[in-house]
Protein backbone atom coordinates (compact mmCIF):
# COMPACT_ATOMS: atom_id res chain seq x y z
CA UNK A 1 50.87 -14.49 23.02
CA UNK A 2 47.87 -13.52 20.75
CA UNK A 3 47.56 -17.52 20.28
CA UNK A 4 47.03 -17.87 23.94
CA UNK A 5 44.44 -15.08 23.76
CA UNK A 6 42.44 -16.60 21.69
CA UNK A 7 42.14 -19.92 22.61
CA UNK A 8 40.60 -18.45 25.72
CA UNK A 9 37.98 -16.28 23.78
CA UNK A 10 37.03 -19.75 21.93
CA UNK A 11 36.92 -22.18 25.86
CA UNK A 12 36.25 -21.05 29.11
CA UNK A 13 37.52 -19.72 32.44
CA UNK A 14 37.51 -21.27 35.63
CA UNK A 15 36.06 -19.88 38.63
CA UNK A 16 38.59 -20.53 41.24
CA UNK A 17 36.94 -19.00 44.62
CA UNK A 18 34.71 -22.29 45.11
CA UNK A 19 35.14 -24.56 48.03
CA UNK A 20 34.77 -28.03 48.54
CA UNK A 21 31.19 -28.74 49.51
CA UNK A 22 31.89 -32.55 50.04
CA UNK A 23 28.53 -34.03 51.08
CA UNK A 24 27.29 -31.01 52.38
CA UNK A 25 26.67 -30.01 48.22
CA UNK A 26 23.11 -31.14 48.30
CA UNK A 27 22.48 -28.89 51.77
CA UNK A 28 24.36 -25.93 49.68
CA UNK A 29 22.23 -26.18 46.68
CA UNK A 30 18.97 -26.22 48.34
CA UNK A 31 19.57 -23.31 50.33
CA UNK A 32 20.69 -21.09 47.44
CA UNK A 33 18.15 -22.61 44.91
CA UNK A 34 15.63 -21.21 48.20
CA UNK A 35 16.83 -18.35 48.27
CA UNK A 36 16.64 -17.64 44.29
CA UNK A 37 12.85 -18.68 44.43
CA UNK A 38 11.98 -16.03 47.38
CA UNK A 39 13.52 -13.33 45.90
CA UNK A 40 11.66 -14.22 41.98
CA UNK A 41 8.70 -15.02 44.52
CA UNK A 42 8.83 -11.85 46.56
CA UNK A 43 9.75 -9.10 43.56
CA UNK A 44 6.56 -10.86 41.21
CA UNK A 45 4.56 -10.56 44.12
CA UNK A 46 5.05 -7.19 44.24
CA UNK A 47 4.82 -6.28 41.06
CA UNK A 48 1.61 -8.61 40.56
CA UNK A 49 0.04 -6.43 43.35
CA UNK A 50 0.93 -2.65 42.28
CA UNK A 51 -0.07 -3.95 38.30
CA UNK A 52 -3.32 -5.57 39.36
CA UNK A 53 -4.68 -3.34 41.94
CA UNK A 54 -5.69 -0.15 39.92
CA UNK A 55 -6.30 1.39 43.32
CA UNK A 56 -2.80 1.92 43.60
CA UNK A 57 -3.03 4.64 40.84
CA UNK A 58 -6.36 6.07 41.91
CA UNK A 59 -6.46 9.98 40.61
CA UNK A 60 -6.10 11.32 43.71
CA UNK A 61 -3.06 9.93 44.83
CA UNK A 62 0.18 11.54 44.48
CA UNK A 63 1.94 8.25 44.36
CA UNK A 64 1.69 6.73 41.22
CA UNK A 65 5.05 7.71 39.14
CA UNK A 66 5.85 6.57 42.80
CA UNK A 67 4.35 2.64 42.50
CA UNK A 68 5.96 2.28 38.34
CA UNK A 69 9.22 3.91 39.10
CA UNK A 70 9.05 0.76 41.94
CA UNK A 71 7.83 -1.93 39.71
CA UNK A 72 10.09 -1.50 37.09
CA UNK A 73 13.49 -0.10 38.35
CA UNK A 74 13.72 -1.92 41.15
CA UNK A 75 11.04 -5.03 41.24
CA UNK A 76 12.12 -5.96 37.48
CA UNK A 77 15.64 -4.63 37.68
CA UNK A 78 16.38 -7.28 40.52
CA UNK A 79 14.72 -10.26 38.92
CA UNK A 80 16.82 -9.90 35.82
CA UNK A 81 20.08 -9.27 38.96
CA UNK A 82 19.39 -12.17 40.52
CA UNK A 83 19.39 -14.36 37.06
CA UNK A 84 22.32 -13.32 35.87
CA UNK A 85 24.02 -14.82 39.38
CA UNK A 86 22.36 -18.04 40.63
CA UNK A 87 20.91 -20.10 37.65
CA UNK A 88 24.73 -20.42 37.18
CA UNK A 89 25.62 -20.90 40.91
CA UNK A 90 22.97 -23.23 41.25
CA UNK A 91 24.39 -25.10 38.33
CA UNK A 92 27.85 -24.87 39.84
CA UNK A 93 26.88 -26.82 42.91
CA UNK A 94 25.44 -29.24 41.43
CA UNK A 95 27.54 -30.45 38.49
CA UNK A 96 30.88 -29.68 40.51
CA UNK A 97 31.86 -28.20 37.08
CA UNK A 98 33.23 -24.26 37.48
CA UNK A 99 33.91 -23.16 34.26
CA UNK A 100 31.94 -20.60 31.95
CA UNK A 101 32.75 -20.21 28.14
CA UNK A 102 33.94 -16.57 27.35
CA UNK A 103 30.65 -15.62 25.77
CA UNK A 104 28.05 -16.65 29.13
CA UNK A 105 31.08 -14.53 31.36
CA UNK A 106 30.69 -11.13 28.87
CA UNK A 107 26.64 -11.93 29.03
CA UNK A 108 26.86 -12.53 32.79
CA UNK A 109 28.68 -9.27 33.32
CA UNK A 110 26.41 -7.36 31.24
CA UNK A 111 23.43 -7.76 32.60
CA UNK A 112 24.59 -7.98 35.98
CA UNK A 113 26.23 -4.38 35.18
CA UNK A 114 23.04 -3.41 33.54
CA UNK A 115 21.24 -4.12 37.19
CA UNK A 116 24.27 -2.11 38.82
CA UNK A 117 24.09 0.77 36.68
CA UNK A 118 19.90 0.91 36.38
CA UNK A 119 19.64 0.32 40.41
CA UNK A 120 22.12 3.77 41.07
CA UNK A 121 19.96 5.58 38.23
CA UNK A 122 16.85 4.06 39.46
CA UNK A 123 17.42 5.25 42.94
CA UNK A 124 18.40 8.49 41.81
CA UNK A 125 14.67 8.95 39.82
CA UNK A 126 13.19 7.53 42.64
CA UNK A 127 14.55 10.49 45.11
CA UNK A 128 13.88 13.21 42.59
CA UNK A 129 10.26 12.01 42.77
CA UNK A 130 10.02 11.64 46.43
CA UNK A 131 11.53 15.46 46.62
CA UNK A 132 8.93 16.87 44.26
CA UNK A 133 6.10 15.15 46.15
CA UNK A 134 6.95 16.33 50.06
CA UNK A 135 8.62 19.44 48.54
CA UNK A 136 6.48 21.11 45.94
CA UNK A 137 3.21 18.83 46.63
CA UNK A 138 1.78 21.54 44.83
CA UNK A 139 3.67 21.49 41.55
CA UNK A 140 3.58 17.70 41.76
CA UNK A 141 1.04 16.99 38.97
CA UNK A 142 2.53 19.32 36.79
CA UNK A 143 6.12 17.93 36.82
CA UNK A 144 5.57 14.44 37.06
CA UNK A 145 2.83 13.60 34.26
CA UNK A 146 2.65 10.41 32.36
CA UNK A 147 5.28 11.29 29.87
CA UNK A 148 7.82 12.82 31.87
CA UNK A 149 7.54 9.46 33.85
CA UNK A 150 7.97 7.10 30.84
CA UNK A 151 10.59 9.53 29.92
CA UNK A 152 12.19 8.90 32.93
CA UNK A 153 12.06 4.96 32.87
CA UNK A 154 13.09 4.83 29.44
CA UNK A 155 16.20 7.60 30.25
CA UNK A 156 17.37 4.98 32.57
CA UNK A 157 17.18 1.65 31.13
CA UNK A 158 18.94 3.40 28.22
CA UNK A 159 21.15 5.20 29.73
CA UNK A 160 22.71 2.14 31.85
CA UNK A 161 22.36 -0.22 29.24
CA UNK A 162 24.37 1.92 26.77
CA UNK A 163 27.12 2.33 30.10
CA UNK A 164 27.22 -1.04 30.09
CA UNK A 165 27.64 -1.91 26.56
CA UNK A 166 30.69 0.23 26.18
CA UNK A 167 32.78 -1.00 29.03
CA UNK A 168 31.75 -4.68 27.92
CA UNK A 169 33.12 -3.96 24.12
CA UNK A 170 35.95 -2.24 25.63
CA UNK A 171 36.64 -5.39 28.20
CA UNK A 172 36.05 -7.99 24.64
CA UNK A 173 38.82 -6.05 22.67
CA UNK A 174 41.89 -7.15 25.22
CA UNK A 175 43.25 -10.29 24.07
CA UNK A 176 43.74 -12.37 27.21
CA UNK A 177 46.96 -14.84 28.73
CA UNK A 178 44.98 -16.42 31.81
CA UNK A 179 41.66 -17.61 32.20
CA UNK A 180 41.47 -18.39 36.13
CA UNK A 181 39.13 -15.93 37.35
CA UNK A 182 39.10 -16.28 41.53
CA UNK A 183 35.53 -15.63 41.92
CA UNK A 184 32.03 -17.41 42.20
CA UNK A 185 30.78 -15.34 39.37
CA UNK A 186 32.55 -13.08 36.37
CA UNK A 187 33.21 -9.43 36.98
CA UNK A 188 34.54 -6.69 34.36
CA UNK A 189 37.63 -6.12 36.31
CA UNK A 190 38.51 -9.39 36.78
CA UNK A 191 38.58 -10.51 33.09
CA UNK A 192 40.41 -7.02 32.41
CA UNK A 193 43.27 -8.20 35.05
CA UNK A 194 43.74 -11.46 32.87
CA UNK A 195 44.89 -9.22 29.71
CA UNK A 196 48.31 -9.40 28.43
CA UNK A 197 47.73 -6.19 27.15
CA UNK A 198 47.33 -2.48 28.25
CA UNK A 199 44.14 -2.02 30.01
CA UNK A 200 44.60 2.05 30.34
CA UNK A 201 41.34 2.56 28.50
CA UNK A 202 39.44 0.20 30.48
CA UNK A 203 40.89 1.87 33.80
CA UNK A 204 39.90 5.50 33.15
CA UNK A 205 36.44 4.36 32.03
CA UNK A 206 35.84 2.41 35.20
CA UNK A 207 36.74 5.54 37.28
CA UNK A 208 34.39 7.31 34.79
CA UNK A 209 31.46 5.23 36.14
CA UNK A 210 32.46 5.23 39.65
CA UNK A 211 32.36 9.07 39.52
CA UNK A 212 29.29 9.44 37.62
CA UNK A 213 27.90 6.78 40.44
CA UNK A 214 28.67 8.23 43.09
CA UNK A 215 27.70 11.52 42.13
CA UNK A 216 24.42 9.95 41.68
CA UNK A 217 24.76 9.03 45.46
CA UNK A 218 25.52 12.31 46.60
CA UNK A 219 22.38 13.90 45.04
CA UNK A 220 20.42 11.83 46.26
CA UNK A 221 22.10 12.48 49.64
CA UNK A 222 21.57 16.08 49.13
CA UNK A 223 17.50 15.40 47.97
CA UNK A 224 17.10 13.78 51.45
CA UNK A 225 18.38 17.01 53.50
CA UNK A 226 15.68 18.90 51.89
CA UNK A 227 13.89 15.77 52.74
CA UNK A 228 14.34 15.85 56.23
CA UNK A 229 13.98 19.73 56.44
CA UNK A 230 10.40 19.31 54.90
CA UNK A 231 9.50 16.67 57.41
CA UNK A 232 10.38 18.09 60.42
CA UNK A 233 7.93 20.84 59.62
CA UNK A 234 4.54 19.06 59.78
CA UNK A 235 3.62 15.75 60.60
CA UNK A 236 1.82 14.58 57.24
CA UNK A 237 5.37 15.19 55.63
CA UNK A 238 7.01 13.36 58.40
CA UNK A 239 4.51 10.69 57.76
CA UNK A 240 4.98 10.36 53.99
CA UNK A 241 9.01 10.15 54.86
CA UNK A 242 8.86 7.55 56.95
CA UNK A 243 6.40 5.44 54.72
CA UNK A 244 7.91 6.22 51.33
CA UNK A 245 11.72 7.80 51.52
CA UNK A 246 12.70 5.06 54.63
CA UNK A 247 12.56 1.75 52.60
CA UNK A 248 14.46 4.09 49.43
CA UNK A 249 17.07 5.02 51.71
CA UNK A 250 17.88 1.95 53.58
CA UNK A 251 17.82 0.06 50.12
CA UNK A 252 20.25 2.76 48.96
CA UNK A 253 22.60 1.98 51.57
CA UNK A 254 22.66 -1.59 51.67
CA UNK A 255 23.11 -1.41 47.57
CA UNK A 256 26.45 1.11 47.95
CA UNK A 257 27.85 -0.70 50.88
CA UNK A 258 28.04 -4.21 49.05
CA UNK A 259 28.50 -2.76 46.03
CA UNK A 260 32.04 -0.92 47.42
CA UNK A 261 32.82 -4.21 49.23
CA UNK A 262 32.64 -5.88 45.84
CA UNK A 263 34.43 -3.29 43.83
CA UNK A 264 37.71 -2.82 46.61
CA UNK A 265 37.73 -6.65 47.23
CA UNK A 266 38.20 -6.88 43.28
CA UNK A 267 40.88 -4.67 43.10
CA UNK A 268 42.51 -4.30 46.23
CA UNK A 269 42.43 -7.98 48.34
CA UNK A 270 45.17 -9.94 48.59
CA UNK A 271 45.74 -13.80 50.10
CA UNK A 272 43.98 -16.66 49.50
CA UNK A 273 42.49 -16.97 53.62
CA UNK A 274 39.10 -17.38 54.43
CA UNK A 275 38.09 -17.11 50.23
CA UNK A 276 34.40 -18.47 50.95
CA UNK A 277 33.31 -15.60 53.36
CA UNK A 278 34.99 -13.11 50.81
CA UNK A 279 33.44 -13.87 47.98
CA UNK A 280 30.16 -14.41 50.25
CA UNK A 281 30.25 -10.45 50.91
CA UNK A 282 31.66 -9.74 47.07
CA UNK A 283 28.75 -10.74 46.15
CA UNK A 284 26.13 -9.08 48.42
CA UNK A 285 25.16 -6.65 45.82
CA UNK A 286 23.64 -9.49 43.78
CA UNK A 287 22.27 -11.32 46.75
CA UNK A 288 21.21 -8.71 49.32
CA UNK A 289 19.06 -5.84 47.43
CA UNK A 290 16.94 -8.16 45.40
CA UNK A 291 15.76 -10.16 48.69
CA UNK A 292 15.48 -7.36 51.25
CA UNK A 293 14.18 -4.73 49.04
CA UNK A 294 10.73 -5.95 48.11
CA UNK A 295 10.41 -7.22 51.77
CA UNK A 296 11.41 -3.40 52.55
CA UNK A 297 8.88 -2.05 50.47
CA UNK A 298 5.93 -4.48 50.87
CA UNK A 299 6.47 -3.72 54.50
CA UNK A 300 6.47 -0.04 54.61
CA UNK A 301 4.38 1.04 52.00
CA UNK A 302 1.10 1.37 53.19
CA UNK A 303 -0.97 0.88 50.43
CA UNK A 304 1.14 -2.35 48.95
CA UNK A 305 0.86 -3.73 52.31
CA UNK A 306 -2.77 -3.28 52.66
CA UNK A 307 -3.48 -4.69 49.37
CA UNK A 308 -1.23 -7.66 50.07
CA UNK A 309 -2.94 -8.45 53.56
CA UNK A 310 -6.27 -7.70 51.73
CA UNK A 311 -5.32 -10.45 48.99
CA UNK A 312 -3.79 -12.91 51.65
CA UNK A 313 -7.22 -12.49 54.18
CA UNK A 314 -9.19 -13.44 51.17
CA UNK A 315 -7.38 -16.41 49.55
CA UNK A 316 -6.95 -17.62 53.43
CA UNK A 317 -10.87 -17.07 53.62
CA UNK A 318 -11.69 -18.88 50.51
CA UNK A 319 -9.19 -22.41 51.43
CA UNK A 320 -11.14 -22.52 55.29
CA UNK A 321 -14.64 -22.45 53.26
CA UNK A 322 -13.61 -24.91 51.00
């Protein structure tokens, strides 16, 4: 049994939830390799215009922990997302060839649980600093200086990369009798099901993170009924809710609701009907946030927005003269 093991730690598995594109492969592969190019194109954009424009962190805005916590745990955090799913779609649909060696499955699910885990945390910084600004406006400075932001960044790259290290050298120990894993792309609990051992450890661990998750969730839940308490009170607060808190909320939403759809789909679907549109919404969470968000963002943020428009007016005005 061991043997079996670990001739499939030394191969490949196959990724069984593809469908026959026929000639329609070409069609397929443009359309995704589009989609991967807004969404690189869209999050550098944004990042491109909150570095460059210093006006962004002029000393009399409260914002600025606001604009870095942005650029890097989301903007960055989706770019490296997005990577660790489509360069190997895209290579899928065009060689015809769905397998993945052992090693490029454990580095695809660690750094796509290293988004995962850095996007909840991320979100959860994000609404602790939006409830200090509209909250205490006053104390703002004070709590959220230059250090206690770069504290902050670094507390949650760390944080989710060590989280994600552990459950990915507790997923490598299981010696494995199957290597058919029926998805587009590899997933922790989906190598763990092809163990011929006990996965106990692995279990509790995984309910460890979804707890600590969704804990995460449910303060920032709480942060936004102060939120909403302090808006309703003046109009300057309702305005910096709408502009700011808005875009974090909706992105929190769309990144839980694919992100369950992923997780009970994993462990709880069953039948082999209609697999393309399943694995379509399994894999929102790696699809969805990193194209809507910056869109979200760019849109509602005043100052990004302005800037962008201010950038776009120009370069338009410099072509028409030329």
């Amino acid at each position: 049994m061991h043997g079996v093991g670990d001739s499939v730690h030394q191969r490949y598995f196959t990724l069984g939830a593809y469908f026959d594109t026929g000639v329609y492969k070409s069609l397929y592969f443009l359309i995704v390799l589009t989609v991967y190019i807004v969404i690189l194109c869209a999050n550098v954009l944004l990042i491109v215009v909150i570095c460059v424009n210093r006006s962004l962190h002029e000393p009399i805005s409260l914002h600025e922990p606001m604009y870095m916590f942005l650029c890097s745990l989301l903007c960055f955090n989706e770019i490296c997302g997005a990577s660790s799913f489509y360069p190997k779609l895209l290579h899928d649909l065009l060689t015809n060839s769905y397998v993945i060696t052992y090693t490029a499955c454990l580095g695809q699910m660690f750094v796509s649980y290293s988004y995962i885990f850095s996007e909840f945390t991320g979100l959860t910084v994000m609404a602790y600093d939006r409830y200090i600004a509209i909250c205490k406006p006053l104390q703002y400075r004070m709590l959220m200086t230059a250090q206690k932001v770069a504290q902050l960044l670094m507390l949650t790259w760390c944080f989710s990369v060590f989280e994600t290290a552990v459950g990915t050298v507790l997923t490598a120990r299981l010696p494995l009798c199957r290597r058919h894993i029926p998805k587009i792309f590899c997933t922790n609990w989906e190598v763990v099901k092809l163990s011929c051992s006990d996965s106990t450890i692995n279990n509790v661990y995984a309910f460890m993170l979804i707890f600590s998750h969704l804990s995460q969730a449910t303060l920032i839940m709480v942060s936004y009924v102060h939120l909403i308490q302090a808006a309703i009170r003046s109009q300057a607060d309702r305005r910096k809710f709408m502009q700011t808190c808005l875009p974090h909320l909706i992105t929190l939403l769309f990144f839980t609701t694919s992100l369950m759809f992923d997780t009970m789909y994993s462990r709880y679907s069953g039948g082999s009907t209609m697999k393309a549109l399943q694995n379509a919404l399994a894999a929102q969470f790696l699809v969805v946030p990193p194209l809507v968000n910056p869109i979200i963002y760019g849109m509602n943020l005043q100052q990004i927005r302005s800037r962008m428009l201010q950038r776009f007016t120009h370069r338009t005005g410099i072509f028409r003269k030329n």
